[in-house]
C-alpha atoms as a PDB file:
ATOM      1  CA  UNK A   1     -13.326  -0.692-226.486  1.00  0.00           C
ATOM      2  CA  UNK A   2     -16.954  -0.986-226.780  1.00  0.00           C
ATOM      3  CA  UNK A   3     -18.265  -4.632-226.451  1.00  0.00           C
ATOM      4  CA  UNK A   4     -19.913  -5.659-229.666  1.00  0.00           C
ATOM      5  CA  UNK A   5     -24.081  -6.520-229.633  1.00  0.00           C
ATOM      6  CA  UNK A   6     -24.921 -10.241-230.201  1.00  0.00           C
ATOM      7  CA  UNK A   7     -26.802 -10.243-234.164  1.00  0.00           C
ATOM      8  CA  UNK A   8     -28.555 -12.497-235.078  1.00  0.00           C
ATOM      9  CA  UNK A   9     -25.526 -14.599-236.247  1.00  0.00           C
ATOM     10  CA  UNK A  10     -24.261 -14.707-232.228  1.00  0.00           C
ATOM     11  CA  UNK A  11     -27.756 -16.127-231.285  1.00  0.00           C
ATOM     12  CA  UNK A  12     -27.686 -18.971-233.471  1.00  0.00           C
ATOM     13  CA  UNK A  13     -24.397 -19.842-232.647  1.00  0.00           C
ATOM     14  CA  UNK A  14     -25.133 -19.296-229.077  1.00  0.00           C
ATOM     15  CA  UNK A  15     -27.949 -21.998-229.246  1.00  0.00           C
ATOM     16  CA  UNK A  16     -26.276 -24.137-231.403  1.00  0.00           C
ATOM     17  CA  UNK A  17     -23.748 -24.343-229.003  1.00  0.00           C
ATOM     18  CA  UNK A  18     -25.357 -24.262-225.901  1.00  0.00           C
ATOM     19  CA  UNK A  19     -27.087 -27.558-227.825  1.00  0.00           C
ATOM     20  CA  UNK A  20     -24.180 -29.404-228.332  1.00  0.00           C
ATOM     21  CA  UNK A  21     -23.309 -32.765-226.631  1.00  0.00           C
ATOM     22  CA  UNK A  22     -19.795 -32.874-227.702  1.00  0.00           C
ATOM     23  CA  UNK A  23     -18.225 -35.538-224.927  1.00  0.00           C
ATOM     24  CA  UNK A  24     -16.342 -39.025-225.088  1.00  0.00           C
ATOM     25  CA  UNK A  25     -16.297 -41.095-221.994  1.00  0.00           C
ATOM     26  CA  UNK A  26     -13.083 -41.705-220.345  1.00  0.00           C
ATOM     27  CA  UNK A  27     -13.543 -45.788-221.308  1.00  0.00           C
ATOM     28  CA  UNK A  28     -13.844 -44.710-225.222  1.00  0.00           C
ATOM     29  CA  UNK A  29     -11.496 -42.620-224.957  1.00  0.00           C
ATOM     30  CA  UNK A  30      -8.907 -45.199-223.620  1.00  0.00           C
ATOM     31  CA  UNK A  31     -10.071 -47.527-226.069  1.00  0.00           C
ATOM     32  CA  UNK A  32      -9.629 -45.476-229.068  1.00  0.00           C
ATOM     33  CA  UNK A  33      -5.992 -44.146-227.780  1.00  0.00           C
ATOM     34  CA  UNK A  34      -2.789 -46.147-226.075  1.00  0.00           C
ATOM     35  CA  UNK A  35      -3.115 -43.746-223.482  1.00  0.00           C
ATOM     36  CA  UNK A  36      -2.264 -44.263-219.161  1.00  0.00           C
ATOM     37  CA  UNK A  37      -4.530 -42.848-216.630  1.00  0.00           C
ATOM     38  CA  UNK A  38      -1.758 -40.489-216.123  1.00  0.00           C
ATOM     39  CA  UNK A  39      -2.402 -38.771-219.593  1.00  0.00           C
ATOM     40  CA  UNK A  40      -6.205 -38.641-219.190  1.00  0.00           C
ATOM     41  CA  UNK A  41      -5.577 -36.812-215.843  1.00  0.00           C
ATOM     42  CA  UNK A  42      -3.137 -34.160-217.748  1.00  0.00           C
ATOM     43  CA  UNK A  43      -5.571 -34.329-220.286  1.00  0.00           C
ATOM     44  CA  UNK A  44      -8.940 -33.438-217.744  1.00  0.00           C
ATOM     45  CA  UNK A  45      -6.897 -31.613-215.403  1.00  0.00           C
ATOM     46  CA  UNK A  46      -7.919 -34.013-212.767  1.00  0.00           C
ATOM     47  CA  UNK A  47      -5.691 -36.331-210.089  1.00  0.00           C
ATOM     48  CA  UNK A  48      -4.195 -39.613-211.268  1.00  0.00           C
ATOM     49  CA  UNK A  49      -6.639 -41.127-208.843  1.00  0.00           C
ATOM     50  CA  UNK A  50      -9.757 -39.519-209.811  1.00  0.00           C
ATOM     51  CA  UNK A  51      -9.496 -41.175-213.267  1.00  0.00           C
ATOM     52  CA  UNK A  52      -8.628 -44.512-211.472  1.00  0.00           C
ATOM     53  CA  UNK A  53     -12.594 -43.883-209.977  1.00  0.00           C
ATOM     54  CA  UNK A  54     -13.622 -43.289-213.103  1.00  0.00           C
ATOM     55  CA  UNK A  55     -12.214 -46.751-214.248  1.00  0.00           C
ATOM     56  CA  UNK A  56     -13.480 -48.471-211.034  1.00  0.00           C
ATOM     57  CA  UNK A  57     -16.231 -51.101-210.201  1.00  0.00           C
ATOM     58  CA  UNK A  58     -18.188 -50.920-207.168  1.00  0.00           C
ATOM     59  CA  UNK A  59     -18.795 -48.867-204.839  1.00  0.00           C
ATOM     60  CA  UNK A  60     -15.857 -46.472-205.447  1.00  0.00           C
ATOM     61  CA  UNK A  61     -16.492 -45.677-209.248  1.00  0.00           C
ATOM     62  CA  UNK A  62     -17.386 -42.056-210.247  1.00  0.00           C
ATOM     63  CA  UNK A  63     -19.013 -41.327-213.473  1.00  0.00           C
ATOM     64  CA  UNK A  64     -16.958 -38.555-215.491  1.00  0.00           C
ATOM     65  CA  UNK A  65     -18.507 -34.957-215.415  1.00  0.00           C
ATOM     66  CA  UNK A  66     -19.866 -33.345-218.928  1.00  0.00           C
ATOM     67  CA  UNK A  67     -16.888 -31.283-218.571  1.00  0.00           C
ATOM     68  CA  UNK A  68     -14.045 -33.864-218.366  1.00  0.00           C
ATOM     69  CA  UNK A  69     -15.967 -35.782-221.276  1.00  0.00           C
ATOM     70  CA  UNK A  70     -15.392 -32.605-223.049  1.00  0.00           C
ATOM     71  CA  UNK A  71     -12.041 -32.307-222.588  1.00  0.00           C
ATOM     72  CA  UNK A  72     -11.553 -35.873-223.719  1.00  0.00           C
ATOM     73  CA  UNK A  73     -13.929 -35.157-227.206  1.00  0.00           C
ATOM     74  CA  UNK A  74     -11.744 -32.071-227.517  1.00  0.00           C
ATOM     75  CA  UNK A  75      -8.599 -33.930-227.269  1.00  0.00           C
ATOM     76  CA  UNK A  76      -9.574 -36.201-229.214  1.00  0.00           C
ATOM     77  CA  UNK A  77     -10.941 -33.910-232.027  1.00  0.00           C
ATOM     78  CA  UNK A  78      -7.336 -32.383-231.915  1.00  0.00           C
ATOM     79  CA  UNK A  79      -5.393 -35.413-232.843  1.00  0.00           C
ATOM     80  CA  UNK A  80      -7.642 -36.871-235.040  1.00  0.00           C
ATOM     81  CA  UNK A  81      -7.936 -33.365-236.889  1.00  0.00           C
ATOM     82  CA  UNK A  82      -5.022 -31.177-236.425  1.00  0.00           C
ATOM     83  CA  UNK A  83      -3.300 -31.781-239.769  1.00  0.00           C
ATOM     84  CA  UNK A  84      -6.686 -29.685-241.313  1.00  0.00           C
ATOM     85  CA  UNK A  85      -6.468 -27.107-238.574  1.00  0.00           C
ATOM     86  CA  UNK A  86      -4.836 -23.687-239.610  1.00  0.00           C
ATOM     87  CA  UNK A  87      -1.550 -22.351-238.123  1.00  0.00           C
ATOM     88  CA  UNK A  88      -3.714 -19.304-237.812  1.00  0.00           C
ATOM     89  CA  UNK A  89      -6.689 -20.496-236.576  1.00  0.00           C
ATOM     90  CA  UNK A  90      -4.426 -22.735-234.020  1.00  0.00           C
ATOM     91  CA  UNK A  91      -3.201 -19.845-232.762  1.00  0.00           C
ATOM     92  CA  UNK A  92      -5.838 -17.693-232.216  1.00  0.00           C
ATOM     93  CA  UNK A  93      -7.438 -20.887-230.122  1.00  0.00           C
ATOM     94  CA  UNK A  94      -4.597 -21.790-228.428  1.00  0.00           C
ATOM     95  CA  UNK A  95      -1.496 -18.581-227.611  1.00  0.00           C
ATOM     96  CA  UNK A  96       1.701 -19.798-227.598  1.00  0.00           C
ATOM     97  CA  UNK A  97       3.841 -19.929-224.678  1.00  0.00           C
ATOM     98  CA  UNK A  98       7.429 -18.851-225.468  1.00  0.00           C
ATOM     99  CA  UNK A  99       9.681 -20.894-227.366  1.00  0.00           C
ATOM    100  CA  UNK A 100       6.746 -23.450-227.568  1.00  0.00           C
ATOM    101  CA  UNK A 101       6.462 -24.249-231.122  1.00  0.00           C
ATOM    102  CA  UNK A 102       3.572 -25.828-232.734  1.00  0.00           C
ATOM    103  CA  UNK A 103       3.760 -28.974-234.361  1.00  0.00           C
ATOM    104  CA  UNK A 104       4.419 -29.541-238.256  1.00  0.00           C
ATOM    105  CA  UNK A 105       1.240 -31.196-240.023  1.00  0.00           C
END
């Protein structure tokens, strides 16, 4: 399979990606949702105690990487929107394992 040439189209999406600031701080994100610091490490991919850091005052706190922030925005944009997202389009974005099954809107 031959990979296909970036138009036009694939440019402009490529900036207006590459653009994008989509991220929500761990301390909105825990404000908007009754979530534990055990969920926004499942969530981030990240240790229990690294969100604990992220929580922290002093001289132990850690500020949240872009990409962690992202994961929290995405998460976030998934349960606020998934009743308008597509079976379809779910699962093109997101495979299936077997016997998962996806939730009902």
């Amino acid at each position: 399979m031959t990979p296909q040439a970036l138009g036009q189209r694939e440019l402009k999406l490529l900036q207006l990606y590459s653009d994008c600031q989509f991220g929500m701080t761990p301390q909105a994100f825990y404000a908007r949702w009754d979530v534990t610091h055990a969920q926004i490490a499942q969530i981030c991919g990240v240790s229990e105690a690294s969100v604990d850091r992220w929580f922290s005052q002093g001289k132990h706190r850690r500020a949240a990487e872009p990409r962690y922030r992202r994961k929290l925005a995405e998460m976030n944009f998934l349960w606020e929107q998934y009743d308008r997202i597509p079976v379809r389009l779910w699962l093109q974005v997101c495979p299936r394992r077997p016997n998962a099954q996806v939730p009902s809107p």
